[in-house]
PDB file of N, CA and C in Angstrom:
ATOM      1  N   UNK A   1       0.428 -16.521  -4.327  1.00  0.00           N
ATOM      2  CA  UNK A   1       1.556 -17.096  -5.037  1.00  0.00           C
ATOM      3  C   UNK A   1       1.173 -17.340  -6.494  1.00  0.00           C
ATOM      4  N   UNK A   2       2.258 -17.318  -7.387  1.00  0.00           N
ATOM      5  CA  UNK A   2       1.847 -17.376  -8.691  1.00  0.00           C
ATOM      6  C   UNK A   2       2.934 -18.495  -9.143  1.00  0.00           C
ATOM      7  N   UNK A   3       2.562 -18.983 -10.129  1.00  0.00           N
ATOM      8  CA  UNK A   3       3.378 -20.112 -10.903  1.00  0.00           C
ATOM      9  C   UNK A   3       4.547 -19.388 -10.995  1.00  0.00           C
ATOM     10  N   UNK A   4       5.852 -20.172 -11.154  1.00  0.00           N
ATOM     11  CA  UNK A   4       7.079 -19.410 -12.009  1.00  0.00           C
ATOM     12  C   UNK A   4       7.978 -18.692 -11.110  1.00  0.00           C
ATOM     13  N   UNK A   5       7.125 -18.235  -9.783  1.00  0.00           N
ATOM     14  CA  UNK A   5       7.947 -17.195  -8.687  1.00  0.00           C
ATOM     15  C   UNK A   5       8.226 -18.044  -7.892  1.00  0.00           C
ATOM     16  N   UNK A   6       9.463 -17.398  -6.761  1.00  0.00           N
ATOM     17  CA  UNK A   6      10.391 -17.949  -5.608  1.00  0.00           C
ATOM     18  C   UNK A   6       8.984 -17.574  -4.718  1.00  0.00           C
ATOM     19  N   UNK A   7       8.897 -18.913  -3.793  1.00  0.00           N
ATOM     20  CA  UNK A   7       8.674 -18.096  -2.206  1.00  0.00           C
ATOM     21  C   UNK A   7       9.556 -17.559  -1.987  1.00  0.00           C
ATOM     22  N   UNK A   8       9.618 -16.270  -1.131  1.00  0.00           N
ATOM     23  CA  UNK A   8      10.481 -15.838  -0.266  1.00  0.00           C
ATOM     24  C   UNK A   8      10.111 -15.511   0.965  1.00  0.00           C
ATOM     25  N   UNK A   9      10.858 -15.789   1.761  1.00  0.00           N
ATOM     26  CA  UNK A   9      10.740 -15.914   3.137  1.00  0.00           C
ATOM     27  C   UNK A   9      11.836 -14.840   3.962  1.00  0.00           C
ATOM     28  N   UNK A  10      11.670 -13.362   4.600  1.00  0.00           N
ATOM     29  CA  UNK A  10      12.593 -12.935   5.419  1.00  0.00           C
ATOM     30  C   UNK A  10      12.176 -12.957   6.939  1.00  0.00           C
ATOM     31  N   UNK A  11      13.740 -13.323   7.590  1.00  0.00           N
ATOM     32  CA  UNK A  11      14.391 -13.379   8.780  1.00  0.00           C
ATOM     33  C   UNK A  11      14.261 -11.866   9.002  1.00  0.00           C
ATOM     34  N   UNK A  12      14.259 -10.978   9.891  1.00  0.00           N
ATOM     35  CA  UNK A  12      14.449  -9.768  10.558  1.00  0.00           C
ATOM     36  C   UNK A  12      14.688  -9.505  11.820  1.00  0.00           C
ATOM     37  N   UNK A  13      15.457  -8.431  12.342  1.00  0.00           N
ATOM     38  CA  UNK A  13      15.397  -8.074  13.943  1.00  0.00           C
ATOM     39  C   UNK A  13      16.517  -9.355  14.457  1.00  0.00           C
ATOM     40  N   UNK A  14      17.614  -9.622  13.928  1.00  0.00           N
ATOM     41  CA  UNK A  14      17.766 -10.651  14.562  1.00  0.00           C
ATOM     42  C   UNK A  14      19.665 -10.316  14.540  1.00  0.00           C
ATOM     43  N   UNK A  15      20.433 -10.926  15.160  1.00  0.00           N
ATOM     44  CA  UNK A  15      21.799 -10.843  15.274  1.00  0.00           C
ATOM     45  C   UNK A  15      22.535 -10.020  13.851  1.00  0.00           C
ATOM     46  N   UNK A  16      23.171  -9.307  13.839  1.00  0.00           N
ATOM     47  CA  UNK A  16      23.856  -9.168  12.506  1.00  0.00           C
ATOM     48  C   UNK A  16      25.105 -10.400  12.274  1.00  0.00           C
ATOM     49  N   UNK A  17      25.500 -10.341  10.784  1.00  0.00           N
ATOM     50  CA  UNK A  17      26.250 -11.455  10.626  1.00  0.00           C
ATOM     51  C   UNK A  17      26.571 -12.927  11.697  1.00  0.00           C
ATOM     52  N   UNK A  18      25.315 -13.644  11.551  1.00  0.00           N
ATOM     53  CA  UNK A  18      25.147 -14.884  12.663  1.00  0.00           C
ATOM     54  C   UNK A  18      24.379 -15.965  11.434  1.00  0.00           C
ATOM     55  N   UNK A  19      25.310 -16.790  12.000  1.00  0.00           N
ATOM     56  CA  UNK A  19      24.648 -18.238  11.054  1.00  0.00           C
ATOM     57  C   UNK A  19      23.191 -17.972  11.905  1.00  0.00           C
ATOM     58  N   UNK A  20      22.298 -18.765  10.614  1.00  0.00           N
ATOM     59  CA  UNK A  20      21.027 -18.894  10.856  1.00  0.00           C
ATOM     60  C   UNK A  20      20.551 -20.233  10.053  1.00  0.00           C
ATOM     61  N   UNK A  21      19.341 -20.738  10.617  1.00  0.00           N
ATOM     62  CA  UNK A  21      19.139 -21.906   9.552  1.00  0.00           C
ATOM     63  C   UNK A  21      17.590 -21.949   9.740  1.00  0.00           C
ATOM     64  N   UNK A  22      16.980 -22.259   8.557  1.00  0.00           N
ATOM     65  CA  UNK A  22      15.629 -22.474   8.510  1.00  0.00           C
ATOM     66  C   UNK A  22      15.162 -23.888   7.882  1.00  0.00           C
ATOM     67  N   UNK A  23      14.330 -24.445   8.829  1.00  0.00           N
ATOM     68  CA  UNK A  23      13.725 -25.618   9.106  1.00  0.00           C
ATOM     69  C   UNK A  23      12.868 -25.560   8.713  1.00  0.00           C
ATOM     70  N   UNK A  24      12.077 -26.716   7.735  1.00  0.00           N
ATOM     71  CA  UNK A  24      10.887 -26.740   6.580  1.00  0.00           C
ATOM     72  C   UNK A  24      10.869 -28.081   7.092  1.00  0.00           C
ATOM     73  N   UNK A  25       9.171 -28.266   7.407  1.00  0.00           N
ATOM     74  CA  UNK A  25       9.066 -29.862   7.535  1.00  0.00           C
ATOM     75  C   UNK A  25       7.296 -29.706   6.583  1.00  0.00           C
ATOM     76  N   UNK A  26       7.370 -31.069   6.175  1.00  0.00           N
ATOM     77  CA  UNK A  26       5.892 -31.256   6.150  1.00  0.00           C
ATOM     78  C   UNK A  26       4.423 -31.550   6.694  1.00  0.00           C
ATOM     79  N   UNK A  27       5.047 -31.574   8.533  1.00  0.00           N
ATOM     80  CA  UNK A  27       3.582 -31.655   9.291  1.00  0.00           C
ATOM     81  C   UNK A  27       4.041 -31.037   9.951  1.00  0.00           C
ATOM     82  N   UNK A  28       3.416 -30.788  10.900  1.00  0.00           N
ATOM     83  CA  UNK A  28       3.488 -29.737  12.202  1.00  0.00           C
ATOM     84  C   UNK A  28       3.865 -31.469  13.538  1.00  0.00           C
ATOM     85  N   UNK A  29       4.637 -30.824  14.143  1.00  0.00           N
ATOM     86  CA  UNK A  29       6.203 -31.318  15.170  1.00  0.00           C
ATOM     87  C   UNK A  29       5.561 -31.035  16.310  1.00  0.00           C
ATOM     88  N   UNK A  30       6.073 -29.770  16.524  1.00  0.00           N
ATOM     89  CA  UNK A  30       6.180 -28.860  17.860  1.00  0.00           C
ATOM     90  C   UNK A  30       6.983 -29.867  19.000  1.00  0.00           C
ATOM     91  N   UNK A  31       8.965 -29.900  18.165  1.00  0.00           N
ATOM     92  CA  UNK A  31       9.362 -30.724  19.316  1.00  0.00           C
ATOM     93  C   UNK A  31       9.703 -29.640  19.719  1.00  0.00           C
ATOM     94  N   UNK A  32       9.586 -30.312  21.515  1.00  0.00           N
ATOM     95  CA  UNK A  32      10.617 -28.937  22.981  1.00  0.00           C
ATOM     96  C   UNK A  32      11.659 -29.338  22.578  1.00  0.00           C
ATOM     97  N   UNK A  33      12.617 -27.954  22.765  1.00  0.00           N
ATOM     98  CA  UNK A  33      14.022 -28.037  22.608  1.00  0.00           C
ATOM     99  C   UNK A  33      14.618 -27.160  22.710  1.00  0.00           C
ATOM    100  N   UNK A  34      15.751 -27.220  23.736  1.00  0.00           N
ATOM    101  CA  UNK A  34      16.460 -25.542  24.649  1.00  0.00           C
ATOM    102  C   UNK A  34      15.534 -24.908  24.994  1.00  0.00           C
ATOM    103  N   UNK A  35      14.512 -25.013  25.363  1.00  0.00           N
ATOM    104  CA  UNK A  35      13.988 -24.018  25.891  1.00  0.00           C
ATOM    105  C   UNK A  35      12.940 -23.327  24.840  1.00  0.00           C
ATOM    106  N   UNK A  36      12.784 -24.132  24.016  1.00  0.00           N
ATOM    107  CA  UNK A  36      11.842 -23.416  22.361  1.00  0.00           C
ATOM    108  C   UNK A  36      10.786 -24.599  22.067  1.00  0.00           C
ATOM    109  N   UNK A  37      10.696 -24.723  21.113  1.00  0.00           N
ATOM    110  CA  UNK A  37      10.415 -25.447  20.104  1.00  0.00           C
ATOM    111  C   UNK A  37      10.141 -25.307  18.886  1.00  0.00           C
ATOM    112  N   UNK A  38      10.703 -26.478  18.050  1.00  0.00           N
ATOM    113  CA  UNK A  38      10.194 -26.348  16.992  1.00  0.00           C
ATOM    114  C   UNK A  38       9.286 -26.938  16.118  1.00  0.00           C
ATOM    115  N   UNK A  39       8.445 -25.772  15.217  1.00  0.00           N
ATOM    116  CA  UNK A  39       6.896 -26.614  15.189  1.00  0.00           C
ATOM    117  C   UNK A  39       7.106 -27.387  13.393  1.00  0.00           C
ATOM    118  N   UNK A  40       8.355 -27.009  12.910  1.00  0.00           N
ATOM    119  CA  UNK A  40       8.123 -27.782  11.785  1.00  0.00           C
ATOM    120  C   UNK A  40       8.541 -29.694  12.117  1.00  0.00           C
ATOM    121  N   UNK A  41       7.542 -30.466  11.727  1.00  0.00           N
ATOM    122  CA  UNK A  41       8.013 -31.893  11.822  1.00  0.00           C
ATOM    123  C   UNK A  41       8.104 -32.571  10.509  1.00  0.00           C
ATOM    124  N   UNK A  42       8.348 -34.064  10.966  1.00  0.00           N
ATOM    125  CA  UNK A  42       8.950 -34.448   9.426  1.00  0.00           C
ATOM    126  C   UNK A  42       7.905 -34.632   8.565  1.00  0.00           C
ATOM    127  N   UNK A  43       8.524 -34.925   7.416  1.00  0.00           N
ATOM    128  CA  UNK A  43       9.604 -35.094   6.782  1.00  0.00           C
ATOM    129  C   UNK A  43      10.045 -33.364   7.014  1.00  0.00           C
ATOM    130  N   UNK A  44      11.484 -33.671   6.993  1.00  0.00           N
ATOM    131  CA  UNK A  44      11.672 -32.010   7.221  1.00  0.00           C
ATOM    132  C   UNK A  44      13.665 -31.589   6.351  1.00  0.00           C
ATOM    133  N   UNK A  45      13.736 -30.762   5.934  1.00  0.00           N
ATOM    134  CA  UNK A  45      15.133 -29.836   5.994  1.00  0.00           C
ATOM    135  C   UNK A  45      15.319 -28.718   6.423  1.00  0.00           C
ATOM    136  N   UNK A  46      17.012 -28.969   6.039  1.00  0.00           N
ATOM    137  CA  UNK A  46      16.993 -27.176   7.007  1.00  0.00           C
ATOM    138  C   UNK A  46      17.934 -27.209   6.352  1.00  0.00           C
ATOM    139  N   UNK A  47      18.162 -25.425   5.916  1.00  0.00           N
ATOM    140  CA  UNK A  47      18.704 -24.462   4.949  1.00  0.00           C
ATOM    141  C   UNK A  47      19.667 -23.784   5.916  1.00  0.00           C
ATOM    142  N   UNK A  48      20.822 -23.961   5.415  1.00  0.00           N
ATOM    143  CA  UNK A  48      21.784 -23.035   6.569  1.00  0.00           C
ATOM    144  C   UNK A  48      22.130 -21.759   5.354  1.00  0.00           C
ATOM    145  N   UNK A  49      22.362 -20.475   6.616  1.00  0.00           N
ATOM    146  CA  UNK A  49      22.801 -19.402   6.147  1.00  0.00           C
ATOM    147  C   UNK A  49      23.423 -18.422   6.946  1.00  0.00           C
ATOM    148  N   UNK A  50      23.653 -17.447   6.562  1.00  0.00           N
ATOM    149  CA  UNK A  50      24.283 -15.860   7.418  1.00  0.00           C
ATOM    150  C   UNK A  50      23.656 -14.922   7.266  1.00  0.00           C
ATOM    151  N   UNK A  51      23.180 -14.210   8.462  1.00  0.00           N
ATOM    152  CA  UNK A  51      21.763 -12.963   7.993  1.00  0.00           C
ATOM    153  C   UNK A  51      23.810 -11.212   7.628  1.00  0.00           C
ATOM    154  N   UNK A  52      22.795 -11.065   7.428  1.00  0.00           N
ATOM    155  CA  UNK A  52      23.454  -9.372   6.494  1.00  0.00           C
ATOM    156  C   UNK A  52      24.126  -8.711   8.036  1.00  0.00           C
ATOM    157  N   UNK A  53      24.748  -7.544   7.647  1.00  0.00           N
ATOM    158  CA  UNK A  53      25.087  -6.814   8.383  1.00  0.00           C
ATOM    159  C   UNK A  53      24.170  -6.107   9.734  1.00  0.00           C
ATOM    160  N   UNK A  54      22.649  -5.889   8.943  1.00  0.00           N
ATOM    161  CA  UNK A  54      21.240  -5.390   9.110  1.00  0.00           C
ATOM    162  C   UNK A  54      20.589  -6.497  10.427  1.00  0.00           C
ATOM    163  N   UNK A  55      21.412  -7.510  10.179  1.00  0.00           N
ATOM    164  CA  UNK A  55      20.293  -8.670  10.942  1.00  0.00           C
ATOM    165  C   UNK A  55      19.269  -9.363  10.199  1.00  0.00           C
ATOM    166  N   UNK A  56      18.930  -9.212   8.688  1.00  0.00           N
ATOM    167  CA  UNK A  56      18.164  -9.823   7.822  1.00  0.00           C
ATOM    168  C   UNK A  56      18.061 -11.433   6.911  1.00  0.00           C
ATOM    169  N   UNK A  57      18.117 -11.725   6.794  1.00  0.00           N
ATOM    170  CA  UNK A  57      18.574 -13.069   6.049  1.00  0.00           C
ATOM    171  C   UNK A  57      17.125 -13.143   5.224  1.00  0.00           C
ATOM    172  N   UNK A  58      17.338 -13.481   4.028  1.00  0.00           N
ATOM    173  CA  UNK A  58      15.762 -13.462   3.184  1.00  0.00           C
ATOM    174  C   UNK A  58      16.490 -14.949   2.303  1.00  0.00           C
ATOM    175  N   UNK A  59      15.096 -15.634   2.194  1.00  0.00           N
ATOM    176  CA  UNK A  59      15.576 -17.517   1.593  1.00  0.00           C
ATOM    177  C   UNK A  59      14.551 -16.989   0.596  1.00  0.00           C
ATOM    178  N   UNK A  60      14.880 -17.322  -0.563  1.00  0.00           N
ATOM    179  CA  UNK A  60      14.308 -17.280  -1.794  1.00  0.00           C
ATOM    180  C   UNK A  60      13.961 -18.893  -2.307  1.00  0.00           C
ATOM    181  N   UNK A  61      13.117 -19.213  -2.537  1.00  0.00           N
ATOM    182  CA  UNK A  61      12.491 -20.864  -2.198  1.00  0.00           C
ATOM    183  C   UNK A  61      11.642 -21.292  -3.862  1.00  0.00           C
ATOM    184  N   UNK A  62      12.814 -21.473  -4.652  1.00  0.00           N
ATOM    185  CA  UNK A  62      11.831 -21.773  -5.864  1.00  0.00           C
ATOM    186  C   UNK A  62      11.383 -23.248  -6.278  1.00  0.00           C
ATOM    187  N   UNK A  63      10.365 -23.394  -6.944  1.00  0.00           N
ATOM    188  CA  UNK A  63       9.697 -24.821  -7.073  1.00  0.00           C
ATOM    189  C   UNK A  63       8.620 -25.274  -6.428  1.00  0.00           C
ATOM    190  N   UNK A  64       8.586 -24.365  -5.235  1.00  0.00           N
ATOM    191  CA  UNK A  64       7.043 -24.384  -4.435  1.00  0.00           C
ATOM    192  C   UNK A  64       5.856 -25.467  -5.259  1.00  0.00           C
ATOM    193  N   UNK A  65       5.720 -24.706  -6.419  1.00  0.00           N
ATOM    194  CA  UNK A  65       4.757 -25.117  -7.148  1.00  0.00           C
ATOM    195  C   UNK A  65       4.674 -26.354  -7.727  1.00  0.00           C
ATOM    196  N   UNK A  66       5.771 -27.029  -7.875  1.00  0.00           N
ATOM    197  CA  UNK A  66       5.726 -28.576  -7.712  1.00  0.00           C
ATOM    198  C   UNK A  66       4.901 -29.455  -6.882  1.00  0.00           C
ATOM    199  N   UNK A  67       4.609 -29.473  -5.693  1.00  0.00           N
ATOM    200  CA  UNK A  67       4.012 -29.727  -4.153  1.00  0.00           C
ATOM    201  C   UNK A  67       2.413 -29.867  -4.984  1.00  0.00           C
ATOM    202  N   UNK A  68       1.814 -30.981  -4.640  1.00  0.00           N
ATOM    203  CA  UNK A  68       0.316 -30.812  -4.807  1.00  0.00           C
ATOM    204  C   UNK A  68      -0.991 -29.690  -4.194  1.00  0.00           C
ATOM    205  N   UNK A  69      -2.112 -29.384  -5.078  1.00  0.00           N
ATOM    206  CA  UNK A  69      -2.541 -28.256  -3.899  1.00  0.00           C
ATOM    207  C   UNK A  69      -2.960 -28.705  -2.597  1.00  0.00           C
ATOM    208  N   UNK A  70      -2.932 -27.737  -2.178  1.00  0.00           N
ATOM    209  CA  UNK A  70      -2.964 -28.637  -0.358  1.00  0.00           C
ATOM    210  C   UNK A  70      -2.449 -28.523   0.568  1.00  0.00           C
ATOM    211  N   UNK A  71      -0.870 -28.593  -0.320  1.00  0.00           N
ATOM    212  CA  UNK A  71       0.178 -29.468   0.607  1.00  0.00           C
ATOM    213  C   UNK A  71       0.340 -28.204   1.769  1.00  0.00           C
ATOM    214  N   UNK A  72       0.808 -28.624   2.732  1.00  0.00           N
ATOM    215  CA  UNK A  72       1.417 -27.394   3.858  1.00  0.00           C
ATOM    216  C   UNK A  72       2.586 -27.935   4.269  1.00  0.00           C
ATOM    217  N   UNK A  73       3.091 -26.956   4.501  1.00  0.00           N
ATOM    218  CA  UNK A  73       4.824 -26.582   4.572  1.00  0.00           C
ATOM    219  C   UNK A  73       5.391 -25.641   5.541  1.00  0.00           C
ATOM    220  N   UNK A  74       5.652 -26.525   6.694  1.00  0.00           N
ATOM    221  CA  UNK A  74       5.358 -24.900   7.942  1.00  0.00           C
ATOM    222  C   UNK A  74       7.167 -24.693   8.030  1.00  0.00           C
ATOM    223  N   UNK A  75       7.710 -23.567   8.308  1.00  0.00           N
ATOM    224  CA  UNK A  75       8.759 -22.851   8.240  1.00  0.00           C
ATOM    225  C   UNK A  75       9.473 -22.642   9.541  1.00  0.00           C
ATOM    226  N   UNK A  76      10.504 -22.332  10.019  1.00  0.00           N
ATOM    227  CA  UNK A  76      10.771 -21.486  11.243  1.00  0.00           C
ATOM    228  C   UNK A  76      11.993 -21.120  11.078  1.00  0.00           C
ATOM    229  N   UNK A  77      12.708 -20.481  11.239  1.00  0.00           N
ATOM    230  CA  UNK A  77      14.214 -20.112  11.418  1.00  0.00           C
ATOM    231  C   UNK A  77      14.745 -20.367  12.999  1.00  0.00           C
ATOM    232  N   UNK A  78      15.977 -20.653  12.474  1.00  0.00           N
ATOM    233  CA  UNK A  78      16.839 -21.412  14.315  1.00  0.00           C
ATOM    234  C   UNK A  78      18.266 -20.139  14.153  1.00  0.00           C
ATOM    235  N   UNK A  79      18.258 -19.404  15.084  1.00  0.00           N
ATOM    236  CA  UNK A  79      19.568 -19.138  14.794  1.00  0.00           C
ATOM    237  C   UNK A  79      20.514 -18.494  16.753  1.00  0.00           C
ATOM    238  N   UNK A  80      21.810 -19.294  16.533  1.00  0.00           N
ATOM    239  CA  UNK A  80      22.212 -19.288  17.589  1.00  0.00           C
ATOM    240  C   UNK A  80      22.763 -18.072  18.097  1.00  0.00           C
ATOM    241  N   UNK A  81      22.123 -17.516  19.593  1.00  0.00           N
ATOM    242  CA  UNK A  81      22.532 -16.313  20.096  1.00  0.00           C
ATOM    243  C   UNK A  81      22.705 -16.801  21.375  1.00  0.00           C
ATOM    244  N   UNK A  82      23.534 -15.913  21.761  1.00  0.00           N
ATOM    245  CA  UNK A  82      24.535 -16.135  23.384  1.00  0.00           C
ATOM    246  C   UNK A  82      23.217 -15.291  24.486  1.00  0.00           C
ATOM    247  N   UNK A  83      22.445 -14.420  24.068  1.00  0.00           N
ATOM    248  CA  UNK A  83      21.314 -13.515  25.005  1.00  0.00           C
ATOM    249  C   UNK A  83      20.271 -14.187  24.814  1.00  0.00           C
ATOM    250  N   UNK A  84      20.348 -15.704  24.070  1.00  0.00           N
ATOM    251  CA  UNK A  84      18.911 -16.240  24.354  1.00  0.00           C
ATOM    252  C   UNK A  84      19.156 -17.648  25.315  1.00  0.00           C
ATOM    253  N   UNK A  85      17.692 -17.999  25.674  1.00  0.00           N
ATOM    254  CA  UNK A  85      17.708 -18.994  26.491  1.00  0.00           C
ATOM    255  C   UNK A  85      18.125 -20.370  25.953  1.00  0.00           C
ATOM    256  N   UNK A  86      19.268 -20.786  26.515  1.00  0.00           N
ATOM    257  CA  UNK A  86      19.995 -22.188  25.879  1.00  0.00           C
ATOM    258  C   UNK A  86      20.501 -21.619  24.694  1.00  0.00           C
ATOM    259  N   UNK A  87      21.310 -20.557  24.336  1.00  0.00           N
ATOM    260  CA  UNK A  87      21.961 -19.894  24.031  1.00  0.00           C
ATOM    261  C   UNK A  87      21.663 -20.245  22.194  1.00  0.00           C
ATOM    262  N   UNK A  88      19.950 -20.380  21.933  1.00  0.00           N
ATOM    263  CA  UNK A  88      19.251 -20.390  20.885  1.00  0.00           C
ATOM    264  C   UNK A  88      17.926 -19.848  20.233  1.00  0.00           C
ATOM    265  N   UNK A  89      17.759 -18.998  19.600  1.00  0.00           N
ATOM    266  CA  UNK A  89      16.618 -18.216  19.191  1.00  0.00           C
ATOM    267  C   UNK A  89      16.277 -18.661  18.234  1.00  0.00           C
ATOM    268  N   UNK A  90      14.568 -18.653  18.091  1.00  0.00           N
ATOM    269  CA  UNK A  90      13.644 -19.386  17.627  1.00  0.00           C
ATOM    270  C   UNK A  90      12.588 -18.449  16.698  1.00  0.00           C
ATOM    271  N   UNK A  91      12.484 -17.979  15.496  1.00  0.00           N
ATOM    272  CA  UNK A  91      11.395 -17.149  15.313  1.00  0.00           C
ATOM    273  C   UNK A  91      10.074 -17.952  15.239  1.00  0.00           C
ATOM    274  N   UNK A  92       9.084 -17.414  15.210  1.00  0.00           N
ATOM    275  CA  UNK A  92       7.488 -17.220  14.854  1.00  0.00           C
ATOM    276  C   UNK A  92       7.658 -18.444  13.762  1.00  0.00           C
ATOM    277  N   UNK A  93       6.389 -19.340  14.031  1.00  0.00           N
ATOM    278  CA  UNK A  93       6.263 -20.697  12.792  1.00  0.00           C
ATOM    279  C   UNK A  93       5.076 -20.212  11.755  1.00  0.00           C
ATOM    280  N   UNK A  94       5.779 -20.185  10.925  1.00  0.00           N
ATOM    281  CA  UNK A  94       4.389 -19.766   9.562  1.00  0.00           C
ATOM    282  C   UNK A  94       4.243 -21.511   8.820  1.00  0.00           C
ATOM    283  N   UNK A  95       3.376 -21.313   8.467  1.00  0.00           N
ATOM    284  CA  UNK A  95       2.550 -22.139   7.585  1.00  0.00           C
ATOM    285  C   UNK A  95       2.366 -22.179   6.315  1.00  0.00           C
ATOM    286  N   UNK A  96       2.675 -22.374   5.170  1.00  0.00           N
ATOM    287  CA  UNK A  96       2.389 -22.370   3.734  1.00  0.00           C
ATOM    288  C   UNK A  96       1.276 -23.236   3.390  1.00  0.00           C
ATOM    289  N   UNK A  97       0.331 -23.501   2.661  1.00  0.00           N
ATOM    290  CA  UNK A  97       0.169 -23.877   2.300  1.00  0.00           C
ATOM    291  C   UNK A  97      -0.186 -24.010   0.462  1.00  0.00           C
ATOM    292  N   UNK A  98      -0.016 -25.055  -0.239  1.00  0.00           N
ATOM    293  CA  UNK A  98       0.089 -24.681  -1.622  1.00  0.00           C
ATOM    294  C   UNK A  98      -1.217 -24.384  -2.606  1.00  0.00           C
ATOM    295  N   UNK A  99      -1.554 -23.294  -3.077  1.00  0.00           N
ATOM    296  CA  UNK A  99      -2.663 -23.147  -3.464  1.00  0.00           C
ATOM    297  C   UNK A  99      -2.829 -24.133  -4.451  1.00  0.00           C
TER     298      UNK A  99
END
């Protein structure tokens, strides 16, 4: 990461045109829930959106660099599908941390 640039973060493989929302907390959670979990915990937000035609959704995340070095910032996207279990899909939890 460099000063001045967006994180960006893409969603893929996933429903076309379907709300999606991605959850940013500052410690690691890992609450159960439907059948998932999610590993971002608090302090935390979540970014609502609509992935593309493609199934893509990409969050462009600027200011990162504000955050002291250190800090970690773990990610996940939530987005609701009728073919998943508790009729909610969960991607893969990444981790940031700020150089």
């Amino acid at each position: 990461m460099v000063n001045g640039t967006a994180l960006q973060l893409d969603l893929v493989n996933t429903l076309p045109s379907s709300g999606a929302f991605l959850v940013l907390g500052g410690s690691l959670g890992r609450l159960p829930i439907l059948g998932g979990e999610i590993v971002p915990g608090a302090p935390h937000a979540t970014i609502a959106g609509t992935t593309d035609a493609q199934g893509v959704m990409t969050w462009q995340l600027p200011g990162w660099e504000a955050l002291p070095s250190g800090t970690p910032v773990w990610f996940q996207a939530v987005i609701p599908d009728v073919g998943a279990v508790q009729n909610l899909a969960m991607s893969n939890a990444l981790r940031f941390t700020r150089p």
